[in-house]
Protein backbone atom coordinates (compact mmCIF):
# COMPACT_ATOMS: atom_id res chain seq x y z
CA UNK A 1 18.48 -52.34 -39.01
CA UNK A 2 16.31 -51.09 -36.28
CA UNK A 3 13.40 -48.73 -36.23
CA UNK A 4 14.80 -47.00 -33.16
CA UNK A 5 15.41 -43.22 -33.26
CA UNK A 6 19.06 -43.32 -34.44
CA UNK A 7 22.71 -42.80 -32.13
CA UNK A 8 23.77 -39.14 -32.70
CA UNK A 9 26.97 -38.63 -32.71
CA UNK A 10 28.13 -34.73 -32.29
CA UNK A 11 31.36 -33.80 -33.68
CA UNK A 12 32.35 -31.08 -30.92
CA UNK A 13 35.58 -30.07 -32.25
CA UNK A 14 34.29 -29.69 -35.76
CA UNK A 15 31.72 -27.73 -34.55
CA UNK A 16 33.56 -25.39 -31.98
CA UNK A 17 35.96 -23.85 -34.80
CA UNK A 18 33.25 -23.51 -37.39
CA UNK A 19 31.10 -21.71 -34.96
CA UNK A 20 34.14 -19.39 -34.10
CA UNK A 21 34.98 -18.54 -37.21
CA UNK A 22 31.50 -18.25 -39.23
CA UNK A 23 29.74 -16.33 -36.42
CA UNK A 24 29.89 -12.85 -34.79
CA UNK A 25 32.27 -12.43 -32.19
CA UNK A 26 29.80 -12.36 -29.02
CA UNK A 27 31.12 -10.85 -25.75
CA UNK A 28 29.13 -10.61 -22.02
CA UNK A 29 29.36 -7.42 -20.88
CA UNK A 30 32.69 -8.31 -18.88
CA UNK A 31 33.90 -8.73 -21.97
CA UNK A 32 34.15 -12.87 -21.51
CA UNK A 33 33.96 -14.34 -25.35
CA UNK A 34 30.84 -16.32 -25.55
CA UNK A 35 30.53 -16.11 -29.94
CA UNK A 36 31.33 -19.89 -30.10
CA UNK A 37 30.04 -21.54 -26.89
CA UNK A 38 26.49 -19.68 -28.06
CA UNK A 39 26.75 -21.49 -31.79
CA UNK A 40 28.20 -25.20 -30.35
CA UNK A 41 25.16 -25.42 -28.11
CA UNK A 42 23.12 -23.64 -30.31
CA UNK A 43 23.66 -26.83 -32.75
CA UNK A 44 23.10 -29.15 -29.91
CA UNK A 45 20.05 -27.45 -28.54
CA UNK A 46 18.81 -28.10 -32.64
CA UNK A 47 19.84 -31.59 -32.58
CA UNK A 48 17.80 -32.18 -29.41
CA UNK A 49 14.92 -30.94 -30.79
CA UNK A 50 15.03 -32.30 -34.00
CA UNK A 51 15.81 -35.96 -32.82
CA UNK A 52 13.96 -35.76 -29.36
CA UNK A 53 13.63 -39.57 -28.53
CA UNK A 54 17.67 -40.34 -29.76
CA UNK A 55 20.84 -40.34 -27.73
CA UNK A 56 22.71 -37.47 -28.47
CA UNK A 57 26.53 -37.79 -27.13
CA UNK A 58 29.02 -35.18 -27.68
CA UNK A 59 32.72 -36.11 -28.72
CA UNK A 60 36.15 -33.57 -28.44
CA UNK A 61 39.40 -34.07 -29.29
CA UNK A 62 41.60 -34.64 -26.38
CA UNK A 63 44.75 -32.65 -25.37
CA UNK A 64 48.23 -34.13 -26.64
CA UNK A 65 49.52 -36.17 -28.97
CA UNK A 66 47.87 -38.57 -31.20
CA UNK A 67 48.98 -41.73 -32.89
CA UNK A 68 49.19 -39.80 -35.87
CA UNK A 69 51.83 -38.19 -34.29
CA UNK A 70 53.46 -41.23 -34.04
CA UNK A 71 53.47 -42.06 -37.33
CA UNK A 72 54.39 -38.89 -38.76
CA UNK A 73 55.85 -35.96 -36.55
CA UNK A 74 54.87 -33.83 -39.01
CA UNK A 75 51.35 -34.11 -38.72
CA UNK A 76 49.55 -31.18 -38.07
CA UNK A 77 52.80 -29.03 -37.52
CA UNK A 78 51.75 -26.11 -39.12
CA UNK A 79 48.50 -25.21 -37.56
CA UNK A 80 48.37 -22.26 -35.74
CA UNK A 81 47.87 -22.12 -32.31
CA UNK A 82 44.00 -21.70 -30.54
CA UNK A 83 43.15 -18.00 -30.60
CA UNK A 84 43.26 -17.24 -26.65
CA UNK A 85 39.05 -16.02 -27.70
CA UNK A 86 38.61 -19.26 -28.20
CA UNK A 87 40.45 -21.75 -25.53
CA UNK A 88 38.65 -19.74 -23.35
CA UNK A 89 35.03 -21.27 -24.55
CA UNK A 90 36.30 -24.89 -24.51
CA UNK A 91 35.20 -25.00 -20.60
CA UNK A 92 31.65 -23.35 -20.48
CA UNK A 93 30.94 -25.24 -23.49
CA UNK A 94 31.86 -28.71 -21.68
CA UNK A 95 30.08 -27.64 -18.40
CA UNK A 96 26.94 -27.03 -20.72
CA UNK A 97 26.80 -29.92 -22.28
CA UNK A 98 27.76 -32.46 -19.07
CA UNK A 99 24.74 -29.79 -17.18
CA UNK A 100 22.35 -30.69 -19.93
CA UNK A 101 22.90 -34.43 -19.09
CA UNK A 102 24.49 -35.55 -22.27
CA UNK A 103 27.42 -37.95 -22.42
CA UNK A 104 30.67 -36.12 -22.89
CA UNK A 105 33.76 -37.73 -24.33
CA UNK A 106 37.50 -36.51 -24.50
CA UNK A 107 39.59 -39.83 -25.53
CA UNK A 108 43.34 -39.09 -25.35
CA UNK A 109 45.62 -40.79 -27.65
CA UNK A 110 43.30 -40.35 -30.44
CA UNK A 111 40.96 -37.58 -32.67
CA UNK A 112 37.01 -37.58 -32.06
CA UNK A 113 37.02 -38.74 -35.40
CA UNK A 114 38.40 -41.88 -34.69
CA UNK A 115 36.32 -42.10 -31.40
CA UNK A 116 32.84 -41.31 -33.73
CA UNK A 117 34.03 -43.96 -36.18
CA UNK A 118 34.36 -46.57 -33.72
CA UNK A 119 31.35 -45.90 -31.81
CA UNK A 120 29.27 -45.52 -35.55
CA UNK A 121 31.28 -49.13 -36.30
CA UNK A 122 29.44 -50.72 -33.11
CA UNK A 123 26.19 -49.40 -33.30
CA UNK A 124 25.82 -50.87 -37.00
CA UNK A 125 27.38 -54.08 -35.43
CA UNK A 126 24.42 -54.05 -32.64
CA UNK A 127 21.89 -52.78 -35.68
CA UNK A 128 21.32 -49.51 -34.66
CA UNK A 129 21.15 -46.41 -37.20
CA UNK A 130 23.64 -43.74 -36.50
CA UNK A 131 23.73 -39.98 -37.65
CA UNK A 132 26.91 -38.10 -37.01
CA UNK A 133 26.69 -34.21 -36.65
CA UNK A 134 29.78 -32.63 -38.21
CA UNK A 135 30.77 -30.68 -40.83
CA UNK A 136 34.46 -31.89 -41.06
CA UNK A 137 34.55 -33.76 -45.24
CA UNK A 138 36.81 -36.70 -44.01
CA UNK A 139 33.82 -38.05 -42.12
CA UNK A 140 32.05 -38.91 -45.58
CA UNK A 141 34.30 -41.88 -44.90
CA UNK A 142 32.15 -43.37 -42.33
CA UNK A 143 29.11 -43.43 -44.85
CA UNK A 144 27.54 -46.16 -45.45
CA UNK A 145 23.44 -48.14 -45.46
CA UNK A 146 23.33 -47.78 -42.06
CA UNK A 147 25.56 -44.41 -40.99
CA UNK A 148 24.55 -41.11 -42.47
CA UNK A 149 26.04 -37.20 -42.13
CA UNK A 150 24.37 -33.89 -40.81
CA UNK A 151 26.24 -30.69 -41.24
CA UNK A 152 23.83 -29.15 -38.46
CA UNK A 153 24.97 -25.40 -39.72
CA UNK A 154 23.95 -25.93 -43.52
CA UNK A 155 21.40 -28.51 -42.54
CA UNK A 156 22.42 -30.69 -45.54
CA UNK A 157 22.40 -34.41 -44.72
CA UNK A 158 24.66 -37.08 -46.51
CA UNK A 159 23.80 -40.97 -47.21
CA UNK A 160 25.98 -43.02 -49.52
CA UNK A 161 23.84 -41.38 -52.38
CA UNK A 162 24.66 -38.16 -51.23
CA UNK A 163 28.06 -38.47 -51.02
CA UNK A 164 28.64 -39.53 -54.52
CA UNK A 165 26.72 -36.48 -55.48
CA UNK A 166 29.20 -34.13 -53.56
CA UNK A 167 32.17 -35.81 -54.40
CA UNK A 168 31.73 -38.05 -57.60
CA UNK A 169 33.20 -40.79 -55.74
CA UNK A 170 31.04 -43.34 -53.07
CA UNK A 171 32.24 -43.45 -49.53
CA UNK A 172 34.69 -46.65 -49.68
CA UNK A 173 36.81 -44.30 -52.03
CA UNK A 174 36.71 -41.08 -49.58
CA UNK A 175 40.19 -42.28 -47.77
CA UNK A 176 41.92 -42.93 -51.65
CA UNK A 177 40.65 -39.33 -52.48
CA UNK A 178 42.01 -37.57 -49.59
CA UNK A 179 45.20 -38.78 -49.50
CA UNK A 180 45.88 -38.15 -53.01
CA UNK A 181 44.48 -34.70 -52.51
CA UNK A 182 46.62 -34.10 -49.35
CA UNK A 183 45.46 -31.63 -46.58
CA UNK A 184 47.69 -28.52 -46.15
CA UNK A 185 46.01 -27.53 -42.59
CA UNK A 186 46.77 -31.50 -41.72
CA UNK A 187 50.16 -31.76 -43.38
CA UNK A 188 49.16 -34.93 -44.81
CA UNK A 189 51.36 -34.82 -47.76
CA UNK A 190 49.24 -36.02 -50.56
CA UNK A 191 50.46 -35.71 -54.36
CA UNK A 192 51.83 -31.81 -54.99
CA UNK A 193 49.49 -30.37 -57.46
CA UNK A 194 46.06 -33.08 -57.41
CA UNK A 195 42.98 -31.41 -56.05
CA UNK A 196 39.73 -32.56 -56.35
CA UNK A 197 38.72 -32.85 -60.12
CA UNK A 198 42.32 -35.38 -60.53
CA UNK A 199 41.71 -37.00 -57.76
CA UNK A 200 37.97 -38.33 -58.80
CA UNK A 201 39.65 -38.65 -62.06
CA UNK A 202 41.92 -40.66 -62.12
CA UNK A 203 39.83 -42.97 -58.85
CA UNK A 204 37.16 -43.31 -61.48
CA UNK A 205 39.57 -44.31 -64.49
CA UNK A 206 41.55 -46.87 -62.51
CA UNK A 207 39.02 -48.22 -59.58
CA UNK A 208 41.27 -47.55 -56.83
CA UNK A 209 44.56 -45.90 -55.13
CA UNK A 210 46.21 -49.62 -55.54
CA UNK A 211 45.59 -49.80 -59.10
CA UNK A 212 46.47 -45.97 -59.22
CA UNK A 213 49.90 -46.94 -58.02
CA UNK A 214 50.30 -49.89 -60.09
CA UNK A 215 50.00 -48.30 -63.15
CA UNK A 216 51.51 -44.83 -62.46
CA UNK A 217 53.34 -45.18 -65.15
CA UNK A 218 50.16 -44.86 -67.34
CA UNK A 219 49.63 -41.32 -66.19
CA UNK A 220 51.01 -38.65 -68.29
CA UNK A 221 51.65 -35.01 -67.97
CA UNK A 222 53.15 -33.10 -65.18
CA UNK A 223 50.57 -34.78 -62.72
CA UNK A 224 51.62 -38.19 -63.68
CA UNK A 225 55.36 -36.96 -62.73
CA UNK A 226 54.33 -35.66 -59.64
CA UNK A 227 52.72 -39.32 -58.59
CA UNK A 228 55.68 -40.85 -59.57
CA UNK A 229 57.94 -39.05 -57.65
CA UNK A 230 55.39 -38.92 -54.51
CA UNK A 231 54.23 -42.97 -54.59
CA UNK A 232 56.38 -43.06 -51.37
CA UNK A 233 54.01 -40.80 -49.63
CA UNK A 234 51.04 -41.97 -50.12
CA UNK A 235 50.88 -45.03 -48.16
CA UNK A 236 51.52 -42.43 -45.47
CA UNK A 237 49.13 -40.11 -46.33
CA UNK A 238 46.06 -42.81 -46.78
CA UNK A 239 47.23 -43.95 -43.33
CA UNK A 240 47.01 -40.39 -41.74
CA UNK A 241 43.31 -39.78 -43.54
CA UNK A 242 41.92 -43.01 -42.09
CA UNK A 243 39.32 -42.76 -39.52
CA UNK A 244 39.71 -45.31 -37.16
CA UNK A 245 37.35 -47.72 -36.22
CA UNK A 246 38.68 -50.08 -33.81
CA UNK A 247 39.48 -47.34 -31.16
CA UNK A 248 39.81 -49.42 -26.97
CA UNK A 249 36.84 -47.68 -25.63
CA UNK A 250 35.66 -48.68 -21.89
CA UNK A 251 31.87 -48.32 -23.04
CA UNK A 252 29.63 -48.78 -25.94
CA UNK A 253 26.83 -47.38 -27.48
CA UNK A 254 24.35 -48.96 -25.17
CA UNK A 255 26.49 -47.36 -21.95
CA UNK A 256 26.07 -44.10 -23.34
CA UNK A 257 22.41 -42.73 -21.97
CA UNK A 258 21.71 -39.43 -21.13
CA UNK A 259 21.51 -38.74 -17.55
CA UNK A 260 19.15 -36.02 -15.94
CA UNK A 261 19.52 -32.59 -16.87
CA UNK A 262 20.61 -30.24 -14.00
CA UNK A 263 18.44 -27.54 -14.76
CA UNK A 264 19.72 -24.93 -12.31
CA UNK A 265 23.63 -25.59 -13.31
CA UNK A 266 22.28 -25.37 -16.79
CA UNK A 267 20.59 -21.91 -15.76
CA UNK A 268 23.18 -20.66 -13.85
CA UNK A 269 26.16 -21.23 -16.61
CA UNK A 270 23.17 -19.26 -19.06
CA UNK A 271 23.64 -16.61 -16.58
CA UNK A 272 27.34 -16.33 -16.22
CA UNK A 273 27.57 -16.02 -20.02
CA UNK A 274 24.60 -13.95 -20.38
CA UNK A 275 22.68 -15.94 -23.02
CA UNK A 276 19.36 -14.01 -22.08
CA UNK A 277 16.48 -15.97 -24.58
CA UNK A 278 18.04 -19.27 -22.65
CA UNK A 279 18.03 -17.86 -18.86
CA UNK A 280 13.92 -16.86 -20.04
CA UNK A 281 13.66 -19.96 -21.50
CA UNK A 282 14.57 -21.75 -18.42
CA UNK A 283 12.58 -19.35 -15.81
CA UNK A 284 9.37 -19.39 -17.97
CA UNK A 285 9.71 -23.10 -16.52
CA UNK A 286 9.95 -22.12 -13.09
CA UNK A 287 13.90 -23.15 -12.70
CA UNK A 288 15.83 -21.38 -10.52
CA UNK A 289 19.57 -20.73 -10.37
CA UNK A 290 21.12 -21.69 -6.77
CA UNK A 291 20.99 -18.36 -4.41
CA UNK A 292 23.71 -17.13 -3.34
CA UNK A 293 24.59 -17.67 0.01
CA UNK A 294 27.91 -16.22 2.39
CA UNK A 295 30.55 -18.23 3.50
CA UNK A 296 32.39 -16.50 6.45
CA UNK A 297 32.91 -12.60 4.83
CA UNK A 298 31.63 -11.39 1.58
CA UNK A 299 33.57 -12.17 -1.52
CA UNK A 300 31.15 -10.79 -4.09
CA UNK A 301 28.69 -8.14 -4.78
CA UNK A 302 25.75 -9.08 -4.87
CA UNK A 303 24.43 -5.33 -6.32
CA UNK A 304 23.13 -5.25 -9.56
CA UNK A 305 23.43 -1.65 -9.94
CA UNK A 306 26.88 -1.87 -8.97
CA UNK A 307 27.69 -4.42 -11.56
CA UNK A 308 25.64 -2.63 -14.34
CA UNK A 309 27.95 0.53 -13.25
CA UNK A 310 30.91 -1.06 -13.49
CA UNK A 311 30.81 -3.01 -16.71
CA UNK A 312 27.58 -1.20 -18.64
CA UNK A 313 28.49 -1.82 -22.02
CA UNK A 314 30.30 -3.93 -24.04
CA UNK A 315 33.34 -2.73 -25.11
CA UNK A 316 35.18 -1.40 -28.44
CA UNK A 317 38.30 -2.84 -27.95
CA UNK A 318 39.38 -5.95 -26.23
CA UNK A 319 41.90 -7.68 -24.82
CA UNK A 320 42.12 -11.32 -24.15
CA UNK A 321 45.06 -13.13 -21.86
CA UNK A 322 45.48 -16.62 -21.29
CA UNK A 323 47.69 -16.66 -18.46
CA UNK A 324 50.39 -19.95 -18.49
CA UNK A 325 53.31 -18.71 -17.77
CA UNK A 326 54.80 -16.56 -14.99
CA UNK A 327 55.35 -13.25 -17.25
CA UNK A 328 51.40 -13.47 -17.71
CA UNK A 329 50.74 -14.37 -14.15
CA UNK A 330 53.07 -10.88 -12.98
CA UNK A 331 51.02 -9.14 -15.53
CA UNK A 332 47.60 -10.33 -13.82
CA UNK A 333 48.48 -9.72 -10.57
CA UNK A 334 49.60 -5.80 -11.33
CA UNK A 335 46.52 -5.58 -13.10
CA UNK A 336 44.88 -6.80 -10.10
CA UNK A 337 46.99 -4.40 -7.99
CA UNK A 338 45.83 -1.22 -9.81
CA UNK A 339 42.38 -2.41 -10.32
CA UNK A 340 39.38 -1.11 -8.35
CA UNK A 341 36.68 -3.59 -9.29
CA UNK A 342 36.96 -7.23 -10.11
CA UNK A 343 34.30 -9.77 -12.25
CA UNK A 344 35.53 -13.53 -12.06
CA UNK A 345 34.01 -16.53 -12.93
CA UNK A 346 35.25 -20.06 -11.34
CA UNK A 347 34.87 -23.01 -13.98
CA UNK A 348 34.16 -26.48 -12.59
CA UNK A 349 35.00 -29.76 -14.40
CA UNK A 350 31.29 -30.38 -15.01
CA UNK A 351 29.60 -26.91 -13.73
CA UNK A 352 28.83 -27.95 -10.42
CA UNK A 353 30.10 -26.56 -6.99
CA UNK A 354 29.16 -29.61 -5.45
CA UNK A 355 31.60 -31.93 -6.84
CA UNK A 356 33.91 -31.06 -9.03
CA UNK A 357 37.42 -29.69 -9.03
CA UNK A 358 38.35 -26.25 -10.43
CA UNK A 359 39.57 -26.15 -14.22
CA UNK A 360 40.02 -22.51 -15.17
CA UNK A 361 39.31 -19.16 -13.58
CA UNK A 362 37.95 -16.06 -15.77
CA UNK A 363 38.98 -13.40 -13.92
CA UNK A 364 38.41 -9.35 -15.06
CA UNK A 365 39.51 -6.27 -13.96
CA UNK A 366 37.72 -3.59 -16.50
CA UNK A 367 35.70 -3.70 -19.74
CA UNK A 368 37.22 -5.44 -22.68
CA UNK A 369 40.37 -7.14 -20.30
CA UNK A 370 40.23 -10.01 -19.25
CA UNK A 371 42.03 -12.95 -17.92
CA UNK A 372 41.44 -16.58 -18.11
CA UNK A 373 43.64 -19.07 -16.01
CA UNK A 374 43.88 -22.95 -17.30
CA UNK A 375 44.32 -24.76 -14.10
CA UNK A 376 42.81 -28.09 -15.15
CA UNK A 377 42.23 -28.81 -18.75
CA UNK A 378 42.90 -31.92 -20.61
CA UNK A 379 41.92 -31.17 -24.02
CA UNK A 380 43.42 -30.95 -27.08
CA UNK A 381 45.02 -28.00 -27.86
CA UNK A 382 45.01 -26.73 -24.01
CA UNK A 383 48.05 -24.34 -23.03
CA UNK A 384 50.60 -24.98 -20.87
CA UNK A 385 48.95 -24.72 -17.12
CA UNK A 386 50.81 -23.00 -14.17
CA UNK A 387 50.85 -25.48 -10.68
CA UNK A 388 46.82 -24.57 -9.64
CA UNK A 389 48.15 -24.29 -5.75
CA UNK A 390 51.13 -21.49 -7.25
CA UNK A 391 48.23 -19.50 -8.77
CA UNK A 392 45.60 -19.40 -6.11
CA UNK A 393 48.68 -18.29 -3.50
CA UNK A 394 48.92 -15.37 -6.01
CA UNK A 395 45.61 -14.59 -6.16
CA UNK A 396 44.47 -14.85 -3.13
CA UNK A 397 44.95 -11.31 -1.20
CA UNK A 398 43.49 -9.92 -3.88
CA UNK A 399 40.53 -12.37 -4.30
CA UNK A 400 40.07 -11.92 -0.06
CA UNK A 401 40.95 -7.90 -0.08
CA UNK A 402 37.57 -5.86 0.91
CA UNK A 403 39.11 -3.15 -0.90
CA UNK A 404 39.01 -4.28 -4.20
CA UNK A 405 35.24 -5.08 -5.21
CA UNK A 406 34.21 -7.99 -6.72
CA UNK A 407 31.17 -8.90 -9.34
CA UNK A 408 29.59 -12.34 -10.74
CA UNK A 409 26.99 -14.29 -11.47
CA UNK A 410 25.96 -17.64 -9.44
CA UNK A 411 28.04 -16.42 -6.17
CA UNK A 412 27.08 -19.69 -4.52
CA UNK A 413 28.86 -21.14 -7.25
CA UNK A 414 31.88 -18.80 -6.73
CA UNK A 415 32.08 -18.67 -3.22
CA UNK A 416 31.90 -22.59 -2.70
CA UNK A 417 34.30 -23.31 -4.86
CA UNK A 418 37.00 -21.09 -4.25
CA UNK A 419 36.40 -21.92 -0.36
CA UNK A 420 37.48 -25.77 -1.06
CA UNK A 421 40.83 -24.01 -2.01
CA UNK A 422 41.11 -22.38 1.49
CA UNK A 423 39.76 -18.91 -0.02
């Protein structure tokens, strides 16, 4: 193996609903949810310093279906839907990451999991060490001489010895043990009634899940029933926990270099969501965010007084809409209608005016309401998306109106963008 720094591979998904649910629920004073996109990078901004001379690439799960989905309809059924707090974050946290020059991929058809296996199957195939960032326990699967775990929140790392310490069984068995075990949040069926203490059990005692099967009959007690009656199942379930490793890719591990970091993007998102040791960070260095410039008449405010005035504190209560259908679209638009003052923030496909197409639109109207408008996502779990040339015809007397006064950060950013779309 070589003595290169190794591949790190970031499990973004993993990462993006552990950091919503295990830390406070940050706001910027408009009231925009930030709690999550502040943890993800916060992780990333650790991994970079930690492994300063690796390539660090950044995988999310893709919206749509999977083949799991194929193979069993069932498969992740039950899972609630994104909190709207949280969709919301999926953008700035993208436009972060592609700003900070790191590769970013979204592979439909499958999981990140299955995209980090197959990318940690090449590198060890081309001899070079790889560390995946996650804290998701089906990875432990992947483990092996040459791949090894970080759980970047805990900071506990996971070789093949480790593993076998966590989970009394080494990596080759990780697959056997999960789909025994079943995963309720999954709906991978798994045997009713084996958790984790059976499942090493009776791995241990027999060597494998084939042998486990073979001899069911051996197994006694109300467990040993349950196997019996659910042998049919777990062919399906070992099936569903496998990480794939043979996933088409167009690229490889030695495509995947980090490209140039644009530093005023990357200050000017900082901005927009407020994160104020980053924006000092950044201007202790002498970067400067893009001025703002006018583009025929004024759409923003470029007061600061006015702004602090308008939005001066966070608020106690709050009140997040994901507009995708028309009901929410009506509702935005009377909001809009009664409103006197207006704080939006256009969202880019990789945080640049310059060249990219518009994917969402924050848009709002007093403290603690806001409004965010999908018009271009294509990740997992996205909501359903209104036609982007029926929303902007909505929008746009109230976006142009002089009467209603409008706030936000970057408003070169804002201005350019929204122009492209005849605004």
């Amino acid at each position: 193996m070589s003595s290169n720094p190794p591949l790190v591979l970031v499990d973004g998904s993993s990462y993006l609903f552990r950091a919503y649910h295990a830390l406070p629920p940050l706001t910027t004073t408009t009231g925009q949810p930030t709690g999550a996109t502040k943890g993800v990078i916060n992780m990333i901004r650790s991994l970079i310093k930690q492994y300063p001379d690796s390539r660090i690439v950044v995988v999310f799960d893709a919206k749509g279906k999977t083949f799991r989905d194929d193979i069993f309809s069932e498969y992740k059924a039950q899972r609630p839907p994104m909190p709207d707090d949280l969709r919301v974050q999926i953008e700035p946290i993208h436009s972060i990451v592609r700003a900070m020059g790191l590769p970013l991929l979204i592979i439909e058809g499958v999981e990140a999991d299955d995209v980090i296996g197959t990318l940690a199957q090449q590198a060890w195939e081309q001899q070079i060490a790889t560390l995946i960032s996650t804290g998701d326990k089906d990875m432990a699967q992947l483990v092996n001489d040459h791949v090894t775990l970080l759980n970047t929140m805990t900071n506990e790392t996971l070789d093949r010895a480790g593993v076998e310490a966590k989970f009394g069984l080494p990596p080759e068995r990780i697959v056997e043990y999960l789909a025994l075990m079943g995963d309720k949040v999954d709906n991978i069926p798994g045997v009713p009634g084996v958790g984790p203490k059976t499942a090493v059990k009776w791995l241990l005692e027999y060597g494998n899940l084939d042998a486990l099967i073979a001899r069911a009959d051996e197994v006694k007690g109300k467990a040993g029933e349950n196997l019996r009656a659910n042998l049919d199942k777990l062919a399906l379930s070992r099936e569903l926990a496998t990480i794939k490793l043979d996933v088409a890719l167009d690229f490889g591990p030695a495509e995947l270099q980090h490209a140039e970091a644009d530093m005023e993007a990357l200050l000017s998102l900082y901005k927009s969501l407020e994160f104020r040791s980053w924006i000092k960070e950044l201007e202790d260095q002498g970067i400067e965010a893009e001025p703002a410039a006018d583009i025929g008449q004024p759409l923003l405010s470029e007061s600061a007084d006015d702004a602090n005035a308008a939005f001066a504190r966070a608020p106690a209560t709050q009140n997040y809409v994901t507009v995708s259908d028309e009901a929410a679209l009506q509702a935005l638009c009377d909001s809009l209608a009664r409103a006197e003052r207006l704080a939006l923030f256009p969202i880019a496909e990789d945080g640049h005016y310059k060249r990219a197409p518009l994917t969402g639109l924050g848009l709002s109207t007093a403290p603690g309401e806001a409004f965010y408008l999908p018009l271009g996502h294509d990740m997992m779990g996205a909501a359903e998306q209104l036609p982007i040339t029926q929303v902007l015809e909505r929008l746009q007397p109230f976006l142009e109106s002089q009467s209603l006064f409008k706030v936000g950060h970057d408003l070169k950013h804002c201005t350019h963008v929204l122009a492209r779309y005849g605004i």
